[in-house]
Protein backbone atom coordinates (compact mmCIF):
# COMPACT_ATOMS: atom_id res chain seq x y z
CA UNK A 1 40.96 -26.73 23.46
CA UNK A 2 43.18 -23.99 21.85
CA UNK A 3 46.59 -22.53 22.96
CA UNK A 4 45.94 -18.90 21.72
CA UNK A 5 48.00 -16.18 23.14
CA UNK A 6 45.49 -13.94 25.07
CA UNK A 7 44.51 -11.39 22.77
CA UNK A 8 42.10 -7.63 23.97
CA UNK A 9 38.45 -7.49 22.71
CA UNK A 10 38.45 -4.53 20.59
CA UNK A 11 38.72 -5.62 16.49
CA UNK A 12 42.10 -5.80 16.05
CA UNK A 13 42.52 -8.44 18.97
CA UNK A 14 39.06 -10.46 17.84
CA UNK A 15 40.94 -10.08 13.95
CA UNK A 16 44.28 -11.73 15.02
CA UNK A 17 42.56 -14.37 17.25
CA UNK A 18 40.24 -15.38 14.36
CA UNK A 19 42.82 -15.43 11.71
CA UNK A 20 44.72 -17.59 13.88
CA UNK A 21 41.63 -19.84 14.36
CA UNK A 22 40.27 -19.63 10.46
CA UNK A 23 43.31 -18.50 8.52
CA UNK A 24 44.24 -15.75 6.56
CA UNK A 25 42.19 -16.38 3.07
CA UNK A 26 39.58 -16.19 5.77
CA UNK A 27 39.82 -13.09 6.69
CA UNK A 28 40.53 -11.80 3.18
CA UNK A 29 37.04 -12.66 2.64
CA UNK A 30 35.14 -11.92 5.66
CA UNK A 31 33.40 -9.04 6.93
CA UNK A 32 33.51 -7.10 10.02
CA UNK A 33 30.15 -6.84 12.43
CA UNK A 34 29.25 -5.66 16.05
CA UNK A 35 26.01 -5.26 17.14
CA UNK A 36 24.68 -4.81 20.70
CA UNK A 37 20.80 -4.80 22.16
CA UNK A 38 19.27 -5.34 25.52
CA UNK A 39 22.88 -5.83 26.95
CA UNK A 40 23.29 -8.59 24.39
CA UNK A 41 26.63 -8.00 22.29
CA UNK A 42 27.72 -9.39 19.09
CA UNK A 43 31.18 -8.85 17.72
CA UNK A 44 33.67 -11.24 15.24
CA UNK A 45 34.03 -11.96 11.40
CA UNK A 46 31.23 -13.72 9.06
CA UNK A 47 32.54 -14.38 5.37
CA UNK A 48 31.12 -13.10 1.83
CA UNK A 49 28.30 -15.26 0.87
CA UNK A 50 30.09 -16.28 -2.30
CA UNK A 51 33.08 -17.63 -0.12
CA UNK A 52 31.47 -21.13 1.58
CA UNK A 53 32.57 -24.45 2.08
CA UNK A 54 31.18 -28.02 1.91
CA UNK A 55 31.65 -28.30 5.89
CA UNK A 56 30.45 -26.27 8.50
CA UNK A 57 34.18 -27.32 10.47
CA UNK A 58 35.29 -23.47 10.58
CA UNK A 59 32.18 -21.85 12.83
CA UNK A 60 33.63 -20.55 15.54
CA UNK A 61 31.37 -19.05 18.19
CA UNK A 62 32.19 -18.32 21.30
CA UNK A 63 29.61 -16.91 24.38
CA UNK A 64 31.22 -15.29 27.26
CA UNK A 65 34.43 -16.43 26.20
CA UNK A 66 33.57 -19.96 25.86
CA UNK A 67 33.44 -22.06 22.35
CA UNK A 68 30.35 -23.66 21.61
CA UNK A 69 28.08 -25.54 19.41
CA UNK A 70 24.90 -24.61 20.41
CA UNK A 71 22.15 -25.51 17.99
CA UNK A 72 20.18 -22.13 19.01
CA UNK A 73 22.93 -20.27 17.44
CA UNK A 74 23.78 -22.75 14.25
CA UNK A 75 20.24 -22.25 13.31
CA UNK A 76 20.41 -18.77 13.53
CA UNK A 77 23.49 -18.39 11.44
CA UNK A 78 21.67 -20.83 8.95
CA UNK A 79 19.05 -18.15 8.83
CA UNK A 80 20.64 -15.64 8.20
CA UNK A 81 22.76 -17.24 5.06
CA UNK A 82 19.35 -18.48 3.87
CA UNK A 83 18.62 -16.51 0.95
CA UNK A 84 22.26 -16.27 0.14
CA UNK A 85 24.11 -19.47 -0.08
CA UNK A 86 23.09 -22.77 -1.61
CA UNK A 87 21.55 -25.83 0.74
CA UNK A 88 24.66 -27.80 2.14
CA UNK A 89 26.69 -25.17 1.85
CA UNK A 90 28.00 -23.64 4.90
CA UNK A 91 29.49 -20.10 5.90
CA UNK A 92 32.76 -19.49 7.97
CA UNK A 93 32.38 -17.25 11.06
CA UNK A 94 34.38 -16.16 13.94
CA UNK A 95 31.48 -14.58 16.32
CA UNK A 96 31.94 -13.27 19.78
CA UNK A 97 28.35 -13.52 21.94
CA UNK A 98 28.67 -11.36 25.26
CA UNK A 99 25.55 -11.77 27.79
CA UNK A 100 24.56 -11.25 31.31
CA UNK A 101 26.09 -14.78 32.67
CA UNK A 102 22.63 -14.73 34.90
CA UNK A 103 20.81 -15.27 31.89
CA UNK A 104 23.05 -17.88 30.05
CA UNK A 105 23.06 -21.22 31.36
CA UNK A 106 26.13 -23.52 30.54
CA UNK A 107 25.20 -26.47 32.74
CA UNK A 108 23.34 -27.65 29.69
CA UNK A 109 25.60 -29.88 28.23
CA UNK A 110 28.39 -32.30 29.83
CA UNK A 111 30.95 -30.97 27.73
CA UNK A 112 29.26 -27.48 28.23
CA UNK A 113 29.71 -26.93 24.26
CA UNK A 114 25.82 -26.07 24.41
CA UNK A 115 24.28 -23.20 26.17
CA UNK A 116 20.66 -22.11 27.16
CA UNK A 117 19.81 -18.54 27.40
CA UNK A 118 16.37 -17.24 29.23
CA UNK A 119 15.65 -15.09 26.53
CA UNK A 120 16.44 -17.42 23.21
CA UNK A 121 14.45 -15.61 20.83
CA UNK A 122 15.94 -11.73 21.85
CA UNK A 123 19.67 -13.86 20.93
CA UNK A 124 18.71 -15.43 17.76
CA UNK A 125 16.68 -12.28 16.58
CA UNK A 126 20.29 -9.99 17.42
CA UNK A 127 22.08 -12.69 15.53
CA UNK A 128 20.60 -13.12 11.97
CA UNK A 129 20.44 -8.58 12.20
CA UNK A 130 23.68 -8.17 12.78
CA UNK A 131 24.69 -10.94 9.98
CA UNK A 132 22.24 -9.91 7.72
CA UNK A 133 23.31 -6.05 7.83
CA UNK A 134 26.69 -6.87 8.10
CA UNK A 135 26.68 -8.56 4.51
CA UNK A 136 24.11 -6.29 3.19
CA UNK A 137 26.74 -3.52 4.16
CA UNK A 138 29.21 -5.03 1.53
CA UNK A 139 27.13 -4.68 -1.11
CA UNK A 140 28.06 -6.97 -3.95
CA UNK A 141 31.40 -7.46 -2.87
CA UNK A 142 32.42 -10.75 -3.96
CA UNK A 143 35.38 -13.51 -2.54
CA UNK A 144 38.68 -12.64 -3.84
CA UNK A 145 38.66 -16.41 -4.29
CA UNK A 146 35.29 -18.15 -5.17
CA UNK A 147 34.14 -21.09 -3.70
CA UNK A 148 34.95 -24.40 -5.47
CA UNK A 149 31.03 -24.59 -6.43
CA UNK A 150 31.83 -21.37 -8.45
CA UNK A 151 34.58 -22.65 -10.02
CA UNK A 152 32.96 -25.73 -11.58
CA UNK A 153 31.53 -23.03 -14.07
CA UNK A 154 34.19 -21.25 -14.72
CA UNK A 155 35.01 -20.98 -18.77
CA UNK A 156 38.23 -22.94 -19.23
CA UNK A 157 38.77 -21.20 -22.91
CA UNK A 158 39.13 -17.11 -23.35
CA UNK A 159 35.79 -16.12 -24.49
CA UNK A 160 35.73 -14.10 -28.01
CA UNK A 161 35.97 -10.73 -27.78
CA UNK A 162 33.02 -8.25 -28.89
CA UNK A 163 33.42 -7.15 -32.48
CA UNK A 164 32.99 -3.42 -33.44
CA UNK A 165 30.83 -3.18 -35.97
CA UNK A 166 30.84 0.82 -37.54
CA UNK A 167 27.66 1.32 -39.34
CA UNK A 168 25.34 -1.05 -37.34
CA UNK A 169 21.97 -1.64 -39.42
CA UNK A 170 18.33 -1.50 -37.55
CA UNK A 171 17.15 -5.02 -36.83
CA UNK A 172 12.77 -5.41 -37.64
C-alpha cells in the first residue's frame, strides 16, 4: 500500500499526491486533464508523449479511490498513446477514475487490483478522449528531458554552423 498524507481532490491536491507517487521530473513533463460524462469522471496527470519509459512500473490509476491494474483501463491508455509513442514503450500517468460504486464491481479480483464496470465501453471511450485531447492540447510541447530512446540519436559533436553566402548564384 502507500502511506500518503491525505491530500483534497481538486488539482493541486491530485498534483502533490502524484508527484509524491511519480516524482518531480514527472510532473515537469506531464500534462493536466479532467474530463467528466454520464457521471463518469476523469481527473490526474498523463506525461508528454516524447517523455516514456521502458516499463510501464509508474501507471498509477486509481477508481473510487482505490489503485488498480485493471486490464480494461491499461488497454485504454495503450490506445490512446498509440499513434504517439513507439511499441514497448510505455507512458507515465497518475489518473483519478470516479464512478457510481453501483456500477463498478471490485469483487473481481482477490487482491481487488482489478475492477469490472457495467458499462466498460462508456469508461474506456471517456478514457482515450480525455488523454487524447489532453495531449493534443499541448501542442508540440516536448519533455524538458527526452526519453533515453531520444537520446541514442542525439549528435555527440556541435554541428557546423550555416555559412552566409552574399551573392548566392541560381542553381539549373
Amino acid at each position: 500500500g502507500f502511506d500518503l498524507a491525505a491530500e483534497m481532490a481538486d488539482k493541486a491536491g491530485l498534483s502533490r499526491r502524484v508527484e509524491a507517487l511519480i516524482g518531480g521530473e514527472f510532473m515537469e513533463n506531464a500534462t493536466w486533464l479532467e474530463a467528466i460524462r454520464d457521471e463518469i469522471g476523469i481527473s490526474g496527470f498523463v506525461t508528454l508523449p516524447t517523455y516514456h519509459r521502458a516499463t510501464a512500473d509508474a501507471q498509477y490509476i486509481f477508481v473510487n479511490g482505490r489503485p488498480v491494474r485493471d486490464r480494461l483501463l491499461i488497454g485504454a491508455l495503450r490506445a490512446a498513446y498509440a499513434d504517439t509513442i513507439v511499441s514497448g514503450r510505455h507512458p507515465s500517468v497518475g489518473l483519478f477514475l470516479t464512478h457510481d460504486p453501483a456500477r463498478v464491481d471490485v469483487n473481481v479480483h482477490p487482491g481487488k487490483l482489478e475492477v469490472r464496470f457495467r458499462d466498460g465501453e462508456s469508461v474506456r471511450g471517456l478514457f482515450v478522449r480525455a488523454i487524447r485531447h489532453a495531449l493534443a492540447g499541448e501542442g508540440h510541447r516536448t519533455a524538458s528531458r527526452p526519453s533515453a530512446l531520444l537520446e541514442r540519436f542525439r549528435v555527440p559533436y556541435p554541428l557546423p554552423r550555416a555559412v552566409h553566402v552574399d551573392n548566392p548564384r541560381p542553381c539549373y
